[in-house]
Protein backbone atom coordinates (compact mmCIF):
# COMPACT_ATOMS: atom_id res chain seq x y z
CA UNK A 1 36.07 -73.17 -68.40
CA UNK A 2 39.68 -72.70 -69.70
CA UNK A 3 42.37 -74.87 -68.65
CA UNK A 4 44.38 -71.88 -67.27
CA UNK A 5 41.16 -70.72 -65.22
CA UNK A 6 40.28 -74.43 -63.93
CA UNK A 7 44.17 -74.14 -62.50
CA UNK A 8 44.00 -71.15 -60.97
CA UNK A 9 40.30 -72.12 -59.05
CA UNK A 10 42.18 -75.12 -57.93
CA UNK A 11 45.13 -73.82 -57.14
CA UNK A 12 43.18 -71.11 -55.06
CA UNK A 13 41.09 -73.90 -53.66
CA UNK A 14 44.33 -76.05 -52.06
CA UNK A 15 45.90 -72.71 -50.55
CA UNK A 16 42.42 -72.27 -48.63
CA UNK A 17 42.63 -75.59 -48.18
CA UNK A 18 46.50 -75.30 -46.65
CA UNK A 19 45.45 -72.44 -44.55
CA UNK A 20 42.37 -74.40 -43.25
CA UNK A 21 44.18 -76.93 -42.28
CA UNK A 22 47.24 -74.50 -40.68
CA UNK A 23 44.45 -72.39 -38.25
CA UNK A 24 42.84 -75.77 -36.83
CA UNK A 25 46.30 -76.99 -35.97
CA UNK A 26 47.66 -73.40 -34.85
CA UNK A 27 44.09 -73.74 -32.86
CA UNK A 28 45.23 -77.79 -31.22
CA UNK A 29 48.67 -77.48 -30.81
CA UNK A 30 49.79 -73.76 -30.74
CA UNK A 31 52.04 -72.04 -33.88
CA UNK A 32 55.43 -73.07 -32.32
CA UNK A 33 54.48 -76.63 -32.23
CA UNK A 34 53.02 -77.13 -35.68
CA UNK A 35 55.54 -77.66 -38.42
CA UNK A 36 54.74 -77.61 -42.54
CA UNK A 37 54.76 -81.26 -42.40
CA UNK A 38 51.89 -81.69 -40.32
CA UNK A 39 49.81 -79.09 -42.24
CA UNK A 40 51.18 -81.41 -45.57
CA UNK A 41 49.71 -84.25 -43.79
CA UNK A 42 46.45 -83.00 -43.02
CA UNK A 43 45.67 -81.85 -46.37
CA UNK A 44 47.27 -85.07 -47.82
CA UNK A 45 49.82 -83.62 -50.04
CA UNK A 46 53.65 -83.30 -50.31
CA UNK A 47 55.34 -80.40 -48.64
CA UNK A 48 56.62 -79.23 -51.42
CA UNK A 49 53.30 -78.31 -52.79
CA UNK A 50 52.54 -76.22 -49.91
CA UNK A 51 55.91 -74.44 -50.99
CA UNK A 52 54.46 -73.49 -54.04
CA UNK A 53 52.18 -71.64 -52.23
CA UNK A 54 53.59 -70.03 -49.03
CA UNK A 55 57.46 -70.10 -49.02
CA UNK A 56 57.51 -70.61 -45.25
CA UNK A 57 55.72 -70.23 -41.96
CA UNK A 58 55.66 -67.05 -41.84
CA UNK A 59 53.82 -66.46 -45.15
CA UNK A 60 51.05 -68.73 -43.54
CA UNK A 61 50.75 -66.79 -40.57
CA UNK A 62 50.58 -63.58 -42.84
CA UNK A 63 48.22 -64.97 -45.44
CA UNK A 64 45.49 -66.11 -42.03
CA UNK A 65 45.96 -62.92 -40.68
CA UNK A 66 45.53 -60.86 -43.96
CA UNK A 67 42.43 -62.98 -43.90
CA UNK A 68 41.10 -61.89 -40.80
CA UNK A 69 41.84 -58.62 -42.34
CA UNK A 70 40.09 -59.02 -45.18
CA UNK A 71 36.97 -60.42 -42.86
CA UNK A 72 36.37 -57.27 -41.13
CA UNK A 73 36.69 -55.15 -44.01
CA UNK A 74 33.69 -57.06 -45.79
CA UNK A 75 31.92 -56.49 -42.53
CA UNK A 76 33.08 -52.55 -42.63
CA UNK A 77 31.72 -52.11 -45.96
CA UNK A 78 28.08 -53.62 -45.75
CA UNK A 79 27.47 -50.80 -42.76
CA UNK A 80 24.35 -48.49 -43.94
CA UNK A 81 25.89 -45.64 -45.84
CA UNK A 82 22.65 -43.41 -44.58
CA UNK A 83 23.88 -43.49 -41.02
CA UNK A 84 25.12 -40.82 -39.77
CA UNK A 85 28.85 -40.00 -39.74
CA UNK A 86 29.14 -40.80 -35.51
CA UNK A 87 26.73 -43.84 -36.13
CA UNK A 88 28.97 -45.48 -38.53
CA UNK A 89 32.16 -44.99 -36.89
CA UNK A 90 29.94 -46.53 -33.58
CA UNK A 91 29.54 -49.32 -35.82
CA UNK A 92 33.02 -49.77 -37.23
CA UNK A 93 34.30 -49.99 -33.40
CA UNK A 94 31.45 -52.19 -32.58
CA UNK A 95 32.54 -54.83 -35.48
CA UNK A 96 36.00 -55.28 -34.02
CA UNK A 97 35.15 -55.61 -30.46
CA UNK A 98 32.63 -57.93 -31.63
CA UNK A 99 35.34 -60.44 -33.90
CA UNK A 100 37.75 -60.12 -31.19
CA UNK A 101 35.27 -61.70 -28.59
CA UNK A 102 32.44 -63.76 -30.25
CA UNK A 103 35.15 -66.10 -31.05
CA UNK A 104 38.03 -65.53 -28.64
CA UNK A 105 40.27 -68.70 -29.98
CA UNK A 106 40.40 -66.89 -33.72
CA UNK A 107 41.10 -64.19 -32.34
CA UNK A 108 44.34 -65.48 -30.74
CA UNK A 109 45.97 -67.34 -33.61
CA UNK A 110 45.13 -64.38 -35.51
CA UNK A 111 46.78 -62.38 -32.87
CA UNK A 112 49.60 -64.64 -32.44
CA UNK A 113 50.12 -64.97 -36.05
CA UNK A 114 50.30 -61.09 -36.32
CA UNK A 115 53.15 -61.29 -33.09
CA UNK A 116 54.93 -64.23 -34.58
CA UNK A 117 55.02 -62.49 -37.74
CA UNK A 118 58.41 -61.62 -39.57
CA UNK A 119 58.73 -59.66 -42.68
CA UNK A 120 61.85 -60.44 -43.28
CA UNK A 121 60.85 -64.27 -43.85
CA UNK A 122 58.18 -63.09 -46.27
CA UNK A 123 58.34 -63.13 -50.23
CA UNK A 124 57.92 -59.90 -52.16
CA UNK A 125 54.09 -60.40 -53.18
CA UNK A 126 52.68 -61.47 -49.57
CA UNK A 127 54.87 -58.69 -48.01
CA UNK A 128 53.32 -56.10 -50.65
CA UNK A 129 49.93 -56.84 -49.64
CA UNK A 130 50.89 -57.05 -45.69
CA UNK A 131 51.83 -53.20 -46.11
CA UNK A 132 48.96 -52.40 -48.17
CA UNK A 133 46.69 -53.61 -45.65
CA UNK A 134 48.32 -52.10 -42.97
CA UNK A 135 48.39 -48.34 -44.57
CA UNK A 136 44.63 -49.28 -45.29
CA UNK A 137 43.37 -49.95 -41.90
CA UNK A 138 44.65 -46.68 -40.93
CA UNK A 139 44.04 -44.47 -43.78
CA UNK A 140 40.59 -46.08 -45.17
CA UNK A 141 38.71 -44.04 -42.09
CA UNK A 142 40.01 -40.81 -43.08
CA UNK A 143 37.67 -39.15 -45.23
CA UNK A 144 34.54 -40.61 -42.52
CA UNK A 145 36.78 -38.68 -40.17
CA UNK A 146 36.76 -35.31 -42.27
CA UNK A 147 32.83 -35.26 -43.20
CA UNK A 148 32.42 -35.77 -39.39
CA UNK A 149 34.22 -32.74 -38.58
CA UNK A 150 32.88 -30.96 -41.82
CA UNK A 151 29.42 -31.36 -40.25
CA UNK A 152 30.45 -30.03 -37.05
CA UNK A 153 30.25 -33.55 -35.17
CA UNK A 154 33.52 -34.25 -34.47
CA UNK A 155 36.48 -31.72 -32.48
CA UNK A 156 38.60 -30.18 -34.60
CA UNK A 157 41.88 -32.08 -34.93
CA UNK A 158 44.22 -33.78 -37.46
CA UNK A 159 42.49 -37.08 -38.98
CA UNK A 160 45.66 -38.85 -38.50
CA UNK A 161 46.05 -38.24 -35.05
CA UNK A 162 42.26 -39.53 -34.26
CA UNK A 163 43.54 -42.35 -36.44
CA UNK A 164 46.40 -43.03 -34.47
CA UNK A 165 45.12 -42.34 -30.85
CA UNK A 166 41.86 -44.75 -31.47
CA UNK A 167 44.08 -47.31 -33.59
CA UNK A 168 46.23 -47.29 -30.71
CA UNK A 169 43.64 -48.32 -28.14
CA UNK A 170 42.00 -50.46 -30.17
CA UNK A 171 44.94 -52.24 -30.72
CA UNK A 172 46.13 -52.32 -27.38
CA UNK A 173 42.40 -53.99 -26.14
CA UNK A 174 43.11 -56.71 -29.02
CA UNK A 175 46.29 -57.61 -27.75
CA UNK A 176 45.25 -57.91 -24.08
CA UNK A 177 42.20 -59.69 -25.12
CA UNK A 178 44.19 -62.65 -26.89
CA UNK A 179 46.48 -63.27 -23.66
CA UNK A 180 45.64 -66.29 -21.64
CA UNK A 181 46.87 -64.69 -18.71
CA UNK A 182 45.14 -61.84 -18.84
CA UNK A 183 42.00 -62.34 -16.27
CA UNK A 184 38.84 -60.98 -18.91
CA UNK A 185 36.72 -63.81 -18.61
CA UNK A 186 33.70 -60.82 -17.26
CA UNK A 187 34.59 -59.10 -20.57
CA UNK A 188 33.54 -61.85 -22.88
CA UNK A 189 30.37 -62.14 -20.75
CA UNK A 190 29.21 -58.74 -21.19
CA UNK A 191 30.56 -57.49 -24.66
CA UNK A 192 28.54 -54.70 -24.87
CA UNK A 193 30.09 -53.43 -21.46
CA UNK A 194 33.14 -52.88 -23.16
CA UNK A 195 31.65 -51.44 -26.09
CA UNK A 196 29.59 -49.01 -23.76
CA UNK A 197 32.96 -48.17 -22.19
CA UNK A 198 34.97 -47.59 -25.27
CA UNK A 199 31.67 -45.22 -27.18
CA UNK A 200 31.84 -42.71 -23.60
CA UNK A 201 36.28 -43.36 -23.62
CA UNK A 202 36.70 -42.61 -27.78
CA UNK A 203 33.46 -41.54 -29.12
CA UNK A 204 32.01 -38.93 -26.58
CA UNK A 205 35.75 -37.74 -26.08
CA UNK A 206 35.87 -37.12 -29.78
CA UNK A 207 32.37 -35.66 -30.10
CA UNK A 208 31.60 -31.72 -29.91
């Protein structure tokens, strides 16, 4: 191994390492309490260092929830590609209800890192790939959206606006799901109630 590869494994290693360390205090103490000096301290380094890697708390927040991101659309692409067309977009709803409720603390620092989030506060690279991703997540189910109506399965309507009505909900059920307040304990007892809810809501709506 090259010198200039063994530094960029490390330095890839210590920003995992930063962002470790940032979502178990985000999880103990809440994002407005933790400061970059406490992350610093966890992962026994100097502050600066972690400046070298996220230019403030806001890149943190952007890089852990670009991760999440990046989670679900590993999980997205190893569904069978022999299903059919309604089967896999079953599935692709079925993976988010499932990450937002298997592990319902993630799934509000991710959420709360996504609210807390300012682009403003981000550098140019981190806020290219926070666009990217969002175009992606609403553009990558397109063409599974036109071979569905192609084959007759699917009403006849603009891609984009399926895209934005079941983005929409989807989003909306996230959000609601990640507030303390909001009384859902029933939900995360009977996930597949909610997914049973959502396929007759979205799917059969959607289905000829």
């Amino acid at each position: 191994m090259g010198v200039t590869e063994r530094k960029a494994r490390e330095y890839k290693k210590r920003e995992a390492e930063i962002l470790k360390a940032a979502f178990n205090l985000f999880k103990k103490h809440g994002l407005e309490n933790v400061t970059i000096d406490m992350i610093a301290d966890v992962v026994e380094i100097g502050k600066g260092t972690i400046y070298t890697h996220f230019k403030s708390k806001h890149e943190i927040y952007a890089a852990l929830f670009l991760q999440h991101l990046d989670d679900i659309e590993n999980q997205i692409n190893q569904i069978d590609e022999t299903l059919p067309d309604v089967e896999k977009f079953r599935e692709i709803i079925r993976i988010y209800i499932n990450n937002w409720i298997k592990n319902k603390s993630a799934h509000q620092i991710f959420q709360k890192c996504m609210n807390h989030l300012t682009l403003e506060n981000l550098g140019p690279k981190i806020l290219e790939k926070v666009h990217y991703h969002h175009k992606r997540k609403h553009q990558q189910h397109i063409p599974l959206i036109k071979k569905a109506m192609e084959d007759g399965l699917l009403m006849d309507a603009a891609p984009e606006y399926i895209i934005l009505i079941v983005s929409g909900l989807l989003q909306g059920i996230s959000a609601l799901l990640a507030e303390d307040h909001f009384d859902n304990q029933h939900i995360f007892d009977d996930p597949d109630g909610l997914f049973s809810f959502i396929e007759k809501f979205v799917i059969k709506g959607l289905t000829k």
